[in-house]
Each structure stands twice: as C-alpha cells, then as structure tokens.
PDB file of N, CA and C in Angstrom:
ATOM      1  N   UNK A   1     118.064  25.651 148.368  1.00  0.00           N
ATOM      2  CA  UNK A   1     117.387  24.558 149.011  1.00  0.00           C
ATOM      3  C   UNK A   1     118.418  23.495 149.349  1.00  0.00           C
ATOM      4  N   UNK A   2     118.468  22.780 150.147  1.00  0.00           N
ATOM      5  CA  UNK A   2     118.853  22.089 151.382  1.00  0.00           C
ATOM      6  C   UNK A   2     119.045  20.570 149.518  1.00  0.00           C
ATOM      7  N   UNK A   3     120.425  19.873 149.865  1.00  0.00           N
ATOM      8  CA  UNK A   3     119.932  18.407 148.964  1.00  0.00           C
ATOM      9  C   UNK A   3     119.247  17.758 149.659  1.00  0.00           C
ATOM     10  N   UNK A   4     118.243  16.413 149.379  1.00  0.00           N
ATOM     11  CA  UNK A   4     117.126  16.042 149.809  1.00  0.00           C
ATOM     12  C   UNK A   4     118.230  14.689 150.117  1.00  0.00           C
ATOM     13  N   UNK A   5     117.437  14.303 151.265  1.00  0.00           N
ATOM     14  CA  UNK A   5     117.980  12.684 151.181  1.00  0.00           C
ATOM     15  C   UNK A   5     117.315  11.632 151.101  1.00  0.00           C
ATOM     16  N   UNK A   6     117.496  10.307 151.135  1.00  0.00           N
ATOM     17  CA  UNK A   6     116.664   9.352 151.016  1.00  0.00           C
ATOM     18  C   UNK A   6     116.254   8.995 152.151  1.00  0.00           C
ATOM     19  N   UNK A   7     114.742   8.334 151.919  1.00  0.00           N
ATOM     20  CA  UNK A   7     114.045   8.038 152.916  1.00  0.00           C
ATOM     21  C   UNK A   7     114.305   7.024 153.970  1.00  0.00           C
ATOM     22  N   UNK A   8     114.441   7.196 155.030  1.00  0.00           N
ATOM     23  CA  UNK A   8     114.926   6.262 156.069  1.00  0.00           C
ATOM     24  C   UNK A   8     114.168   5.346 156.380  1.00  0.00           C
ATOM     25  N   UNK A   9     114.314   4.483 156.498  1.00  0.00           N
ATOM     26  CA  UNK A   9     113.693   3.266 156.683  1.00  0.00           C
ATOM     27  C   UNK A   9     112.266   2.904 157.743  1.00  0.00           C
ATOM     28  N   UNK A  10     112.408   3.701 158.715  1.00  0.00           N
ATOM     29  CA  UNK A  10     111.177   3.811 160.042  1.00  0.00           C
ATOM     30  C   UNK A  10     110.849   5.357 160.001  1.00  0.00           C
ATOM     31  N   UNK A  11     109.719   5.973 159.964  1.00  0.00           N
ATOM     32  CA  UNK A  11     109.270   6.665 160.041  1.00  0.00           C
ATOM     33  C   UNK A  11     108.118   6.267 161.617  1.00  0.00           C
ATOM     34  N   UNK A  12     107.661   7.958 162.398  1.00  0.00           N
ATOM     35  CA  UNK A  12     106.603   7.471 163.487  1.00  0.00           C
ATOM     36  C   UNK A  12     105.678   9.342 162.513  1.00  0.00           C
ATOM     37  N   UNK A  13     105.253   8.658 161.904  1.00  0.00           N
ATOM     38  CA  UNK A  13     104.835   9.766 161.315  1.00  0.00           C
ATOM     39  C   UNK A  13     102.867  10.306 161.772  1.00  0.00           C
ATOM     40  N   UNK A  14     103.127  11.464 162.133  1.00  0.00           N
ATOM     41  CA  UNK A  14     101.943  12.408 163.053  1.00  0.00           C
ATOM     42  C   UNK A  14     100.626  12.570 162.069  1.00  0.00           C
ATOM     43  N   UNK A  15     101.414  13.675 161.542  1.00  0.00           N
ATOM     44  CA  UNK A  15     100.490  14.129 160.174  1.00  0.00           C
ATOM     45  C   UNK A  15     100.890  14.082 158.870  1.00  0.00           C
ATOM     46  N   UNK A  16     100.042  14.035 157.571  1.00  0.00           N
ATOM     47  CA  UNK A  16     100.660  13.404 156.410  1.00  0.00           C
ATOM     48  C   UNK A  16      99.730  13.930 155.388  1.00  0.00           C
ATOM     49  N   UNK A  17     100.287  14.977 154.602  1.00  0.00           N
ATOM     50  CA  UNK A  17      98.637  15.556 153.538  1.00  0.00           C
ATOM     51  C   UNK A  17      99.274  14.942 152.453  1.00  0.00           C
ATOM     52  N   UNK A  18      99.944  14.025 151.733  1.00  0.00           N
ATOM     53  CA  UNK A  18     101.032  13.417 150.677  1.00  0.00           C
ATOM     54  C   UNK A  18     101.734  14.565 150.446  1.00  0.00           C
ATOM     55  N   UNK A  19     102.107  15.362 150.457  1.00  0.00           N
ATOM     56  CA  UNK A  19     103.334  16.621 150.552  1.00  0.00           C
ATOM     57  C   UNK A  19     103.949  16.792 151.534  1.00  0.00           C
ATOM     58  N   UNK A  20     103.860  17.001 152.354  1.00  0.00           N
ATOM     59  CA  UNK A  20     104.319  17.507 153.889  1.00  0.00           C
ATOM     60  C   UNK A  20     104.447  15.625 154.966  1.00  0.00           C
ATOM     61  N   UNK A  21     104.712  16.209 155.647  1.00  0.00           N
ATOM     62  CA  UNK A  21     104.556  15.550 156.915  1.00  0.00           C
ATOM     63  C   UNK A  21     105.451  15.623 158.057  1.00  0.00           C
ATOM     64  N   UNK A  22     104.799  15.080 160.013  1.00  0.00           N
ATOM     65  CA  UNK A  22     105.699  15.542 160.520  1.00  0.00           C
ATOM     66  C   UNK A  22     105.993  14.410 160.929  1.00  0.00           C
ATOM     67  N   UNK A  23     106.859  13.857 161.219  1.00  0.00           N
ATOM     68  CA  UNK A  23     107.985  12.775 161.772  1.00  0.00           C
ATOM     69  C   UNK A  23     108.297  13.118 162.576  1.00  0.00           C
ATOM     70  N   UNK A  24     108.481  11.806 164.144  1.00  0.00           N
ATOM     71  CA  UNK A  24     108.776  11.911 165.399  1.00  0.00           C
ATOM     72  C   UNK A  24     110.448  11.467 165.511  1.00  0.00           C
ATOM     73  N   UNK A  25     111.316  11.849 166.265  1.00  0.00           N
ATOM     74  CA  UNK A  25     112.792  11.150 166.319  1.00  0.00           C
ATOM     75  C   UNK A  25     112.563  10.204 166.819  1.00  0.00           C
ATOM     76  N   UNK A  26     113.116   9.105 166.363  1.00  0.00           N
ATOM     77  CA  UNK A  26     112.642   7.340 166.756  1.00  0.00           C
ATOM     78  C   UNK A  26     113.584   7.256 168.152  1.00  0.00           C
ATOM     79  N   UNK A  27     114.631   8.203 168.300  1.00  0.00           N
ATOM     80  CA  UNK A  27     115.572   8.115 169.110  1.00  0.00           C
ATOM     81  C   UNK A  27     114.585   8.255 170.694  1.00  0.00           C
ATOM     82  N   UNK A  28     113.540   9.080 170.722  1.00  0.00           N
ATOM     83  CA  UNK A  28     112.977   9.282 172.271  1.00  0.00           C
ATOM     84  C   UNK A  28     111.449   8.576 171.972  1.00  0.00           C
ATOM     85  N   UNK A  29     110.845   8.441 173.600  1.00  0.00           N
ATOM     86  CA  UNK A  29     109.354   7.752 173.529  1.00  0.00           C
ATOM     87  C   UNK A  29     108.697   8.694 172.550  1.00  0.00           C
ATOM     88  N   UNK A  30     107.740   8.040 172.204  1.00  0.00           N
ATOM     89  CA  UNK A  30     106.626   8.341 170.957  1.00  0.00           C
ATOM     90  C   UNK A  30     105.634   9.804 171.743  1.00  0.00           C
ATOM     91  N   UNK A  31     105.314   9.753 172.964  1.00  0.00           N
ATOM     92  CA  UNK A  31     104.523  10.080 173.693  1.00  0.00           C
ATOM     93  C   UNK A  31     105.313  12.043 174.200  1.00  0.00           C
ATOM     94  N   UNK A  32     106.595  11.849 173.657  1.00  0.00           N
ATOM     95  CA  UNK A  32     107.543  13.209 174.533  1.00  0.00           C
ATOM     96  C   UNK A  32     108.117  13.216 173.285  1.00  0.00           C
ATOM     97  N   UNK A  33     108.801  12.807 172.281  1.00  0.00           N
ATOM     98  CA  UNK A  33     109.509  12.809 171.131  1.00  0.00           C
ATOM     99  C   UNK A  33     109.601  14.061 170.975  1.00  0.00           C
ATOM    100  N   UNK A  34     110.455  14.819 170.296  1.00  0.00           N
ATOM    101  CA  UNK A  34     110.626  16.220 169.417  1.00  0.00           C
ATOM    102  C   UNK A  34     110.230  15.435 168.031  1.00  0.00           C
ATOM    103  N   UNK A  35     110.172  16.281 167.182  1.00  0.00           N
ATOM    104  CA  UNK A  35     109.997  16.186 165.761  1.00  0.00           C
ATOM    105  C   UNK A  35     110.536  16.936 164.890  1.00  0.00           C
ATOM    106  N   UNK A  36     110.439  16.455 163.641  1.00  0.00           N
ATOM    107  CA  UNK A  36     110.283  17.320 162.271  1.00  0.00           C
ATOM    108  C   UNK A  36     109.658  17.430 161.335  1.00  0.00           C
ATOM    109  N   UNK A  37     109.448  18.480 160.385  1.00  0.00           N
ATOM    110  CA  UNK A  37     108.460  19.003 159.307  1.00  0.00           C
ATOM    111  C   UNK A  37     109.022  18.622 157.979  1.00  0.00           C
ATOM    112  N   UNK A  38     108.771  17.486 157.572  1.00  0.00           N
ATOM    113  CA  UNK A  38     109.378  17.034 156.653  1.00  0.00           C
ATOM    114  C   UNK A  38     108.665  16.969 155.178  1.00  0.00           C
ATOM    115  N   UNK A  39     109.050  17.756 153.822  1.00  0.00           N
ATOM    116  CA  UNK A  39     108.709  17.881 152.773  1.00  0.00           C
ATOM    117  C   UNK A  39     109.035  16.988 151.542  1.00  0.00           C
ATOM    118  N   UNK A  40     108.209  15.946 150.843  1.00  0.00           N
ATOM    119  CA  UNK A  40     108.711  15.246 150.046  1.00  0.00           C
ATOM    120  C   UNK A  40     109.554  15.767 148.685  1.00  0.00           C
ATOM    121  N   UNK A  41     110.538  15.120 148.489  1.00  0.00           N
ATOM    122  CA  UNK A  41     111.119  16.038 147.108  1.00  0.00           C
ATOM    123  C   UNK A  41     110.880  15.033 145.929  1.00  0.00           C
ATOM    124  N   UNK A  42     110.656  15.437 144.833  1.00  0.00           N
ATOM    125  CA  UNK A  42     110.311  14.729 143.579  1.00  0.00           C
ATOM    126  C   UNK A  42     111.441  13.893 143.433  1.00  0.00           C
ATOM    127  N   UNK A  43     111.676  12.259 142.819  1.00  0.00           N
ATOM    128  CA  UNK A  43     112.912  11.891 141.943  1.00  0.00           C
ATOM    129  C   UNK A  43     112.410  11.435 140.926  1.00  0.00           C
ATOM    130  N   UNK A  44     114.045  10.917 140.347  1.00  0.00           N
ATOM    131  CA  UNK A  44     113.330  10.409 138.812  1.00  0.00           C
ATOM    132  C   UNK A  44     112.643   8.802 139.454  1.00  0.00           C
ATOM    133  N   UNK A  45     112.010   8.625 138.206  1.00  0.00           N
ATOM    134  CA  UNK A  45     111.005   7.417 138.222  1.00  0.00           C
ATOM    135  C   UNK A  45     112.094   6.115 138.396  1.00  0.00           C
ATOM    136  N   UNK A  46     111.735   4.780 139.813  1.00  0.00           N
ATOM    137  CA  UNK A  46     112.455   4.358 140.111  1.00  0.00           C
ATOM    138  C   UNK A  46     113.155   4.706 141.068  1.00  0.00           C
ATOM    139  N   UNK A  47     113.894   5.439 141.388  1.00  0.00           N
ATOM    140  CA  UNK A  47     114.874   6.359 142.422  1.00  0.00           C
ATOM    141  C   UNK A  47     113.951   6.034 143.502  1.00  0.00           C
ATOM    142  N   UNK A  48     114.898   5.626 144.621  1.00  0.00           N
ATOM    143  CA  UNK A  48     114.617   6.164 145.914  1.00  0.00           C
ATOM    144  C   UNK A  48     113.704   7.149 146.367  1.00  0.00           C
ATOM    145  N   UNK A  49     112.672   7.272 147.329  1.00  0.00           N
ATOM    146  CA  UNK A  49     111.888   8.134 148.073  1.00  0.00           C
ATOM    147  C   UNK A  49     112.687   9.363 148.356  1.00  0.00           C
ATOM    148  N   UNK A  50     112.545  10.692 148.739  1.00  0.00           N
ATOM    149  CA  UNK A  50     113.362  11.654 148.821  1.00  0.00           C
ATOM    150  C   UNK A  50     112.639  12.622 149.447  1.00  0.00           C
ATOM    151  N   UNK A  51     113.631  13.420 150.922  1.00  0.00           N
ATOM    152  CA  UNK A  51     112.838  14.160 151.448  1.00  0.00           C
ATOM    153  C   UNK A  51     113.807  15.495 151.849  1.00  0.00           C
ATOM    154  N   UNK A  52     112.924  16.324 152.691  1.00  0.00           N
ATOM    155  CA  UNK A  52     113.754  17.411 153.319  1.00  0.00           C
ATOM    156  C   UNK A  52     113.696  18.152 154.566  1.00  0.00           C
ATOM    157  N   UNK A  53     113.988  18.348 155.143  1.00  0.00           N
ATOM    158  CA  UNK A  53     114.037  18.945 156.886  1.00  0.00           C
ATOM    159  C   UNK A  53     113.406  20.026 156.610  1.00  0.00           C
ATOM    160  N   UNK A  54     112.215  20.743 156.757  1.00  0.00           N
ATOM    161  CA  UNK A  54     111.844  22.293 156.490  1.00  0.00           C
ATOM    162  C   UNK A  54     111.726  22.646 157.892  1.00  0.00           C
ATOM    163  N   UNK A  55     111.810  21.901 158.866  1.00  0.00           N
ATOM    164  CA  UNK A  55     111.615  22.553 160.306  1.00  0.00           C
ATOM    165  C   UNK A  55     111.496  21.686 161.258  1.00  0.00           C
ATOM    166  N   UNK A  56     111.042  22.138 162.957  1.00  0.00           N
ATOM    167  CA  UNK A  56     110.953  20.835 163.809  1.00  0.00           C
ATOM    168  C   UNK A  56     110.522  21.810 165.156  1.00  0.00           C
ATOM    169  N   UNK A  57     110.343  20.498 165.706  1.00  0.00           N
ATOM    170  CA  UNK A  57     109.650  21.078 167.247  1.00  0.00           C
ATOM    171  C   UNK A  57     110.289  20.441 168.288  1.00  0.00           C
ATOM    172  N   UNK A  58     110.827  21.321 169.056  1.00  0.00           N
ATOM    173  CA  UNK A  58     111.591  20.837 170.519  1.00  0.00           C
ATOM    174  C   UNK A  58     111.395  20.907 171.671  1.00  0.00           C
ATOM    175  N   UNK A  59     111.255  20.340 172.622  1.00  0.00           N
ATOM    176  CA  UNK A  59     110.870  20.456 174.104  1.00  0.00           C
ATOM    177  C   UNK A  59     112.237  21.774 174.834  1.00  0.00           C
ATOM    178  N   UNK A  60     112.396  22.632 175.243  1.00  0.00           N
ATOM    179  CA  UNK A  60     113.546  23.337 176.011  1.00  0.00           C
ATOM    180  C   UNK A  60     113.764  23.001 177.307  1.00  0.00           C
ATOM    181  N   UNK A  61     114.188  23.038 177.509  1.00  0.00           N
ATOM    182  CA  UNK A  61     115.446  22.981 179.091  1.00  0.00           C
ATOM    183  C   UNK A  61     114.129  23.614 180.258  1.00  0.00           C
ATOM    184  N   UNK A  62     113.339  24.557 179.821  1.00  0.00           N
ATOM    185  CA  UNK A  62     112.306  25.505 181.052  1.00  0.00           C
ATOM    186  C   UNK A  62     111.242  24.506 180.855  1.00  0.00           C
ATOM    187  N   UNK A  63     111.258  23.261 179.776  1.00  0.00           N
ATOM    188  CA  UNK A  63     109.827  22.574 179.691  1.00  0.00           C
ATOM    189  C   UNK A  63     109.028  23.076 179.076  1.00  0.00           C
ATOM    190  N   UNK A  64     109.243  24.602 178.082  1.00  0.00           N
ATOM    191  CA  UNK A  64     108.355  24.583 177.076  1.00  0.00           C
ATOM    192  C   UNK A  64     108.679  24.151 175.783  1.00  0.00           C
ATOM    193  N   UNK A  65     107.650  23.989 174.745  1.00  0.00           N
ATOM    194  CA  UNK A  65     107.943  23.484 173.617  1.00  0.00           C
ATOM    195  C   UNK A  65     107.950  24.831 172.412  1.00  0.00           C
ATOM    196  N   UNK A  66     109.282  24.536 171.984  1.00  0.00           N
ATOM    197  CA  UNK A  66     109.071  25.361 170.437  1.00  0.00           C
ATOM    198  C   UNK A  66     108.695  24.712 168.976  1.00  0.00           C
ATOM    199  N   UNK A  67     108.431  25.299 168.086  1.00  0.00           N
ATOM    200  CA  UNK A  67     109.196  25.299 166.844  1.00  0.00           C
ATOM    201  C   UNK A  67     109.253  26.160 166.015  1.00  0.00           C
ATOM    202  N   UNK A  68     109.564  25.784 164.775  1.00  0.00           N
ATOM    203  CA  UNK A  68     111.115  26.593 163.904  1.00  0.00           C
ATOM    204  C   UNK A  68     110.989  25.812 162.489  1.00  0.00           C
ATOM    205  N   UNK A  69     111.261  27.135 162.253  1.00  0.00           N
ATOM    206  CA  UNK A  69     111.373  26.581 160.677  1.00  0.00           C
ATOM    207  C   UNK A  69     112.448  27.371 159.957  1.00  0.00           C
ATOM    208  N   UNK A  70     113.408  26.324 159.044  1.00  0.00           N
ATOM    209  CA  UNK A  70     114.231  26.889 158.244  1.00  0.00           C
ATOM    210  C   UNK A  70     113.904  27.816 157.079  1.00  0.00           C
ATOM    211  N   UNK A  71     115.548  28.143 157.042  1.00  0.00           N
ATOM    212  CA  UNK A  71     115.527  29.704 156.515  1.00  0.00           C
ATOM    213  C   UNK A  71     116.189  30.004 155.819  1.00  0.00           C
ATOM    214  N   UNK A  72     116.525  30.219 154.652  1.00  0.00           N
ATOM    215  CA  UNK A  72     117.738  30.279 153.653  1.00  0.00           C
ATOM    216  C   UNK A  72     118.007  31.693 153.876  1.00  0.00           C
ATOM    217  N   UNK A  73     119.326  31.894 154.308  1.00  0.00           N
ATOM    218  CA  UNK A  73     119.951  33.248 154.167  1.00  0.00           C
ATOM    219  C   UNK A  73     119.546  34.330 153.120  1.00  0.00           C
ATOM    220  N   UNK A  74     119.360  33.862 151.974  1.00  0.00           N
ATOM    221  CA  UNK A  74     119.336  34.649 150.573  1.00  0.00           C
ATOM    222  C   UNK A  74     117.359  35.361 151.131  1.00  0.00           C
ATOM    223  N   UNK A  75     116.662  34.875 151.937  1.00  0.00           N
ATOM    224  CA  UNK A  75     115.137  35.034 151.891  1.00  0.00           C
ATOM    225  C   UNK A  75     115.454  35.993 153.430  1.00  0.00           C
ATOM    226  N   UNK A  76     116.120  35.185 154.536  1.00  0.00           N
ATOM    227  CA  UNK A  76     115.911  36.329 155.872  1.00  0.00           C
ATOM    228  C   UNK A  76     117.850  36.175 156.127  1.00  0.00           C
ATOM    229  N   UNK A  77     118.410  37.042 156.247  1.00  0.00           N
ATOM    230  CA  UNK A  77     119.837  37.122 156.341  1.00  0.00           C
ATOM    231  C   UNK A  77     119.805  37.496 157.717  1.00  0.00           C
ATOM    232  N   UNK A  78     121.260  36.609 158.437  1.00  0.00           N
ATOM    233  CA  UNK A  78     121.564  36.634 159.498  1.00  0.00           C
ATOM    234  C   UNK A  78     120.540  35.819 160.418  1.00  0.00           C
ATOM    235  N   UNK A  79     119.882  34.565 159.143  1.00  0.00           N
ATOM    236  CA  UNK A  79     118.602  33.909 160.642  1.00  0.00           C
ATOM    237  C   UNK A  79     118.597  32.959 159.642  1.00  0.00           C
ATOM    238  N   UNK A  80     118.916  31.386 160.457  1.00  0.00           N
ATOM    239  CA  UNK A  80     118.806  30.096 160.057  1.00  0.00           C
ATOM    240  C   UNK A  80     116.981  29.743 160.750  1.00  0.00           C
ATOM    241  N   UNK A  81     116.699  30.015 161.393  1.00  0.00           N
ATOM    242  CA  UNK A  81     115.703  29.351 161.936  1.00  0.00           C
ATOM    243  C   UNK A  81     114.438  31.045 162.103  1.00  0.00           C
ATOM    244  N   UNK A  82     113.242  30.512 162.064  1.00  0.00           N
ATOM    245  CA  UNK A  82     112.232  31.224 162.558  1.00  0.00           C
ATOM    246  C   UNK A  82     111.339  30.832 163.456  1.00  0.00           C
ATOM    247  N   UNK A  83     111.052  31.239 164.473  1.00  0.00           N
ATOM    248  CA  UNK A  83     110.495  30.654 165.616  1.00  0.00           C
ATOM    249  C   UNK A  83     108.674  30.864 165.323  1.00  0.00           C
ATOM    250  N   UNK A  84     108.370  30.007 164.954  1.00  0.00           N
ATOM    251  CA  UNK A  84     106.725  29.725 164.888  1.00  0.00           C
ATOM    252  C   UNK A  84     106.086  29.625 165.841  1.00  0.00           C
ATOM    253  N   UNK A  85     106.559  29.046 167.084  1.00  0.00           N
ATOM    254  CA  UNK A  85     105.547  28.923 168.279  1.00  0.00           C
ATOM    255  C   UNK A  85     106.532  28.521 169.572  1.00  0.00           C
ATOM    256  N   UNK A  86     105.733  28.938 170.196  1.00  0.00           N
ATOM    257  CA  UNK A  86     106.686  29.362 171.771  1.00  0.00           C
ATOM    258  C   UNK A  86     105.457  28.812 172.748  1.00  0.00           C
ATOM    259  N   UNK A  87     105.426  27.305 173.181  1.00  0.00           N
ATOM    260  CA  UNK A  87     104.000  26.804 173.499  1.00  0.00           C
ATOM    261  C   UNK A  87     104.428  26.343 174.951  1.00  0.00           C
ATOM    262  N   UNK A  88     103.683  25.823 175.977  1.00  0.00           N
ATOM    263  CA  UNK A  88     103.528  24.807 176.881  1.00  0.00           C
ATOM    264  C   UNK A  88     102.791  23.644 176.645  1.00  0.00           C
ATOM    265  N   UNK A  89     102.223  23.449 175.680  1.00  0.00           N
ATOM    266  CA  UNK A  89     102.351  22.255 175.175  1.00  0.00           C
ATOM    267  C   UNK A  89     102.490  21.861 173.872  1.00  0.00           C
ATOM    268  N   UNK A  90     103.220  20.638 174.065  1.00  0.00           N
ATOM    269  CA  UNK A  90     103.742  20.083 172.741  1.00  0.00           C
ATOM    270  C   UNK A  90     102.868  20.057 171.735  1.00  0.00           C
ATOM    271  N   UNK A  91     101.413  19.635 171.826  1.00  0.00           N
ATOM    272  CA  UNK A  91     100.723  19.367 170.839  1.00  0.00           C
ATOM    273  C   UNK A  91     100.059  21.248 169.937  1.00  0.00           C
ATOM    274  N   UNK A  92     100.685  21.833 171.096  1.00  0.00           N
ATOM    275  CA  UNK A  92     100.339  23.134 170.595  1.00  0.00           C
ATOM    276  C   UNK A  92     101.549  23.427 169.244  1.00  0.00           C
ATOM    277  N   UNK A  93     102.548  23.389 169.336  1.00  0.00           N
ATOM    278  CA  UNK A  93     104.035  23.701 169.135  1.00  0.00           C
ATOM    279  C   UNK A  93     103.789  22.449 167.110  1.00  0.00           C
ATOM    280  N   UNK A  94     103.403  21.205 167.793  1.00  0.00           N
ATOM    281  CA  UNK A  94     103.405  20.814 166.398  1.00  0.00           C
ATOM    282  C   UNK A  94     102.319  21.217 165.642  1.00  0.00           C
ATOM    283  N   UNK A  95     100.702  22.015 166.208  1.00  0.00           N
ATOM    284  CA  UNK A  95      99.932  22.122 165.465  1.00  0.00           C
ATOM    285  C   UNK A  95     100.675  23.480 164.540  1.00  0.00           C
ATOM    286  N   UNK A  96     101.196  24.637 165.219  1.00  0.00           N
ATOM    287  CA  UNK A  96     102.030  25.508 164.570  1.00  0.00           C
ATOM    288  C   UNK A  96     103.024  25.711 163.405  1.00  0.00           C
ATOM    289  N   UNK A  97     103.494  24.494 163.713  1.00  0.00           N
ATOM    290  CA  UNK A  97     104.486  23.831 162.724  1.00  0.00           C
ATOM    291  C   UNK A  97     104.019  23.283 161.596  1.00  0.00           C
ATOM    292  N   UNK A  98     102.781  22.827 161.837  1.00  0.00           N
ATOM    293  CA  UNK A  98     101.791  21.888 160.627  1.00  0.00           C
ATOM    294  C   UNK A  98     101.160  23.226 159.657  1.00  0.00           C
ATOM    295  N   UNK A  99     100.367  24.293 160.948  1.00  0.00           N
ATOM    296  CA  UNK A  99      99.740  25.172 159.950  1.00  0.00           C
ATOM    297  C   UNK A  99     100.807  26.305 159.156  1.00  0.00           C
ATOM    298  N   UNK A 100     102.146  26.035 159.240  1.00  0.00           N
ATOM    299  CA  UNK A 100     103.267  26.941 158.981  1.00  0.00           C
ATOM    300  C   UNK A 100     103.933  26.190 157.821  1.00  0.00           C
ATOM    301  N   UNK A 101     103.404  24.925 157.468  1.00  0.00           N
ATOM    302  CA  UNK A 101     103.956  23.693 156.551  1.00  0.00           C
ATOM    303  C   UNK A 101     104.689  24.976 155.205  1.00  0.00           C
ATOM    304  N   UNK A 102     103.456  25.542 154.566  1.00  0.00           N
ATOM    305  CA  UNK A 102     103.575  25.907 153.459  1.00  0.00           C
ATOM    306  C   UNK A 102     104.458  27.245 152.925  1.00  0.00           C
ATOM    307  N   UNK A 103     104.432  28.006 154.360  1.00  0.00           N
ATOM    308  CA  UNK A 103     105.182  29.088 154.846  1.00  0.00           C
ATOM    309  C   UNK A 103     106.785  28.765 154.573  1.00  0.00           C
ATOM    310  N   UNK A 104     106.976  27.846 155.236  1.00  0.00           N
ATOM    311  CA  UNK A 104     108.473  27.234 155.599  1.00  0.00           C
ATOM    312  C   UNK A 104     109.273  26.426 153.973  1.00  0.00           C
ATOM    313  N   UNK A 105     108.125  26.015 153.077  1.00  0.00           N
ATOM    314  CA  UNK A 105     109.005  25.660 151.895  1.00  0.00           C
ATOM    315  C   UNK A 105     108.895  27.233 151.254  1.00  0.00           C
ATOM    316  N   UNK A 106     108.422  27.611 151.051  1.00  0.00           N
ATOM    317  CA  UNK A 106     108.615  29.149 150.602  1.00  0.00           C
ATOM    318  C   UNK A 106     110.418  30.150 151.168  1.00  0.00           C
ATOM    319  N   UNK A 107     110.251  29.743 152.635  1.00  0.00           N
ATOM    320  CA  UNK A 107     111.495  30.142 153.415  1.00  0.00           C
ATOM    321  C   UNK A 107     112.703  29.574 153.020  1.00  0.00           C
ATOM    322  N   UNK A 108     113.223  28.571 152.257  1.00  0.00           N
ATOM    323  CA  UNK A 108     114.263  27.641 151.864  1.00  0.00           C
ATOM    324  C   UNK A 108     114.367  27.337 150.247  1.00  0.00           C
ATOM    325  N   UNK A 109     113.285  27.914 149.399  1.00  0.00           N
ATOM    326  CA  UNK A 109     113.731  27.937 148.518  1.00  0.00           C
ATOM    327  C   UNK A 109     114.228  29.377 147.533  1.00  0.00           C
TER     328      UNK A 109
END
C-alpha cells in the first residue's frame, strides 16, 4: 500500500460515505474537473487527517471519459492501473469509480 499523506487543505469533494470519497482537482473548473477516489487512512489520535489515491477519472484527448483504479503489482503484475469505465460521459466514468470504491482498496493492499 501506497504511504498515505496528509490532508490538503481544500477539498471539492463529490461523494463521501466517511471511508471513501471522490475529490475534484482544484487545478480545473468544478463543472469539467478530472478527479480522484480517495480512501481515508487511520492515524494516531491527534495526528493529522490522512489519505490515499486508490484511483481517478479522466477526460481523454477523443473526449471520452475514463477511470482507473490502482494496482499493486504483487495482486495484478505487469498493470499499475485497471480500467473501470470507458464512458462519454463524465458523470458516467465517476459513478464507476464510486461503485468500484471497495474493489480498488482490495487492489493495493
């Protein structure tokens, strides 16, 4: 598993079950953004918030939207990423990613 990092300060966060959630890149509009599938990690009491990249959704170059979820070598060898959804629309691509939440920490640890 991936080290977790601390929580960044702005979140534009989609969906949120207190385990999971997906986060928009603050870097593009809210409305076109790519994202990621982000998993909370436990710390000690006190410590900083703490999270982890389990996957994300991207617009491509042809204008469709994917996503993907990470992959620890030791679980699928020779494949960092698994392609969950191959959509024309975005909101399709993150619902994929959301119902794949639980799939994808399984894949990385």
């Amino acid at each position: 598993m991936a080290s977790p990092s601390s929580a960044p300060t702005e979140f534009h966060i989609l969906l949120d079950d207190g385990s999971f959630f997906i986060d928009l890149n603050v870097d593009y509009q809210e409305a076109t953004a790519p994202g990621f599938l982000m998993v909370r990690v436990d710390t000690a009491p006190g410590a900083p918030a703490a999270y982890e990249c389990l996957g994300s959704f991207t617009k491509s170059s042809d204008g469709t939207w994917g996503s993907t979820i990470h992959a620890s070598a030791d679980i699928v060898p020779n494949c960092s990423r698994l392609r969950v959804a191959h959509a024309t629309r975005r909101v399709d691509a993150i619902c994929q990613l959301w119902l794949q939440r639980h799939r994808a920490l399984r894949q990385v640890v």
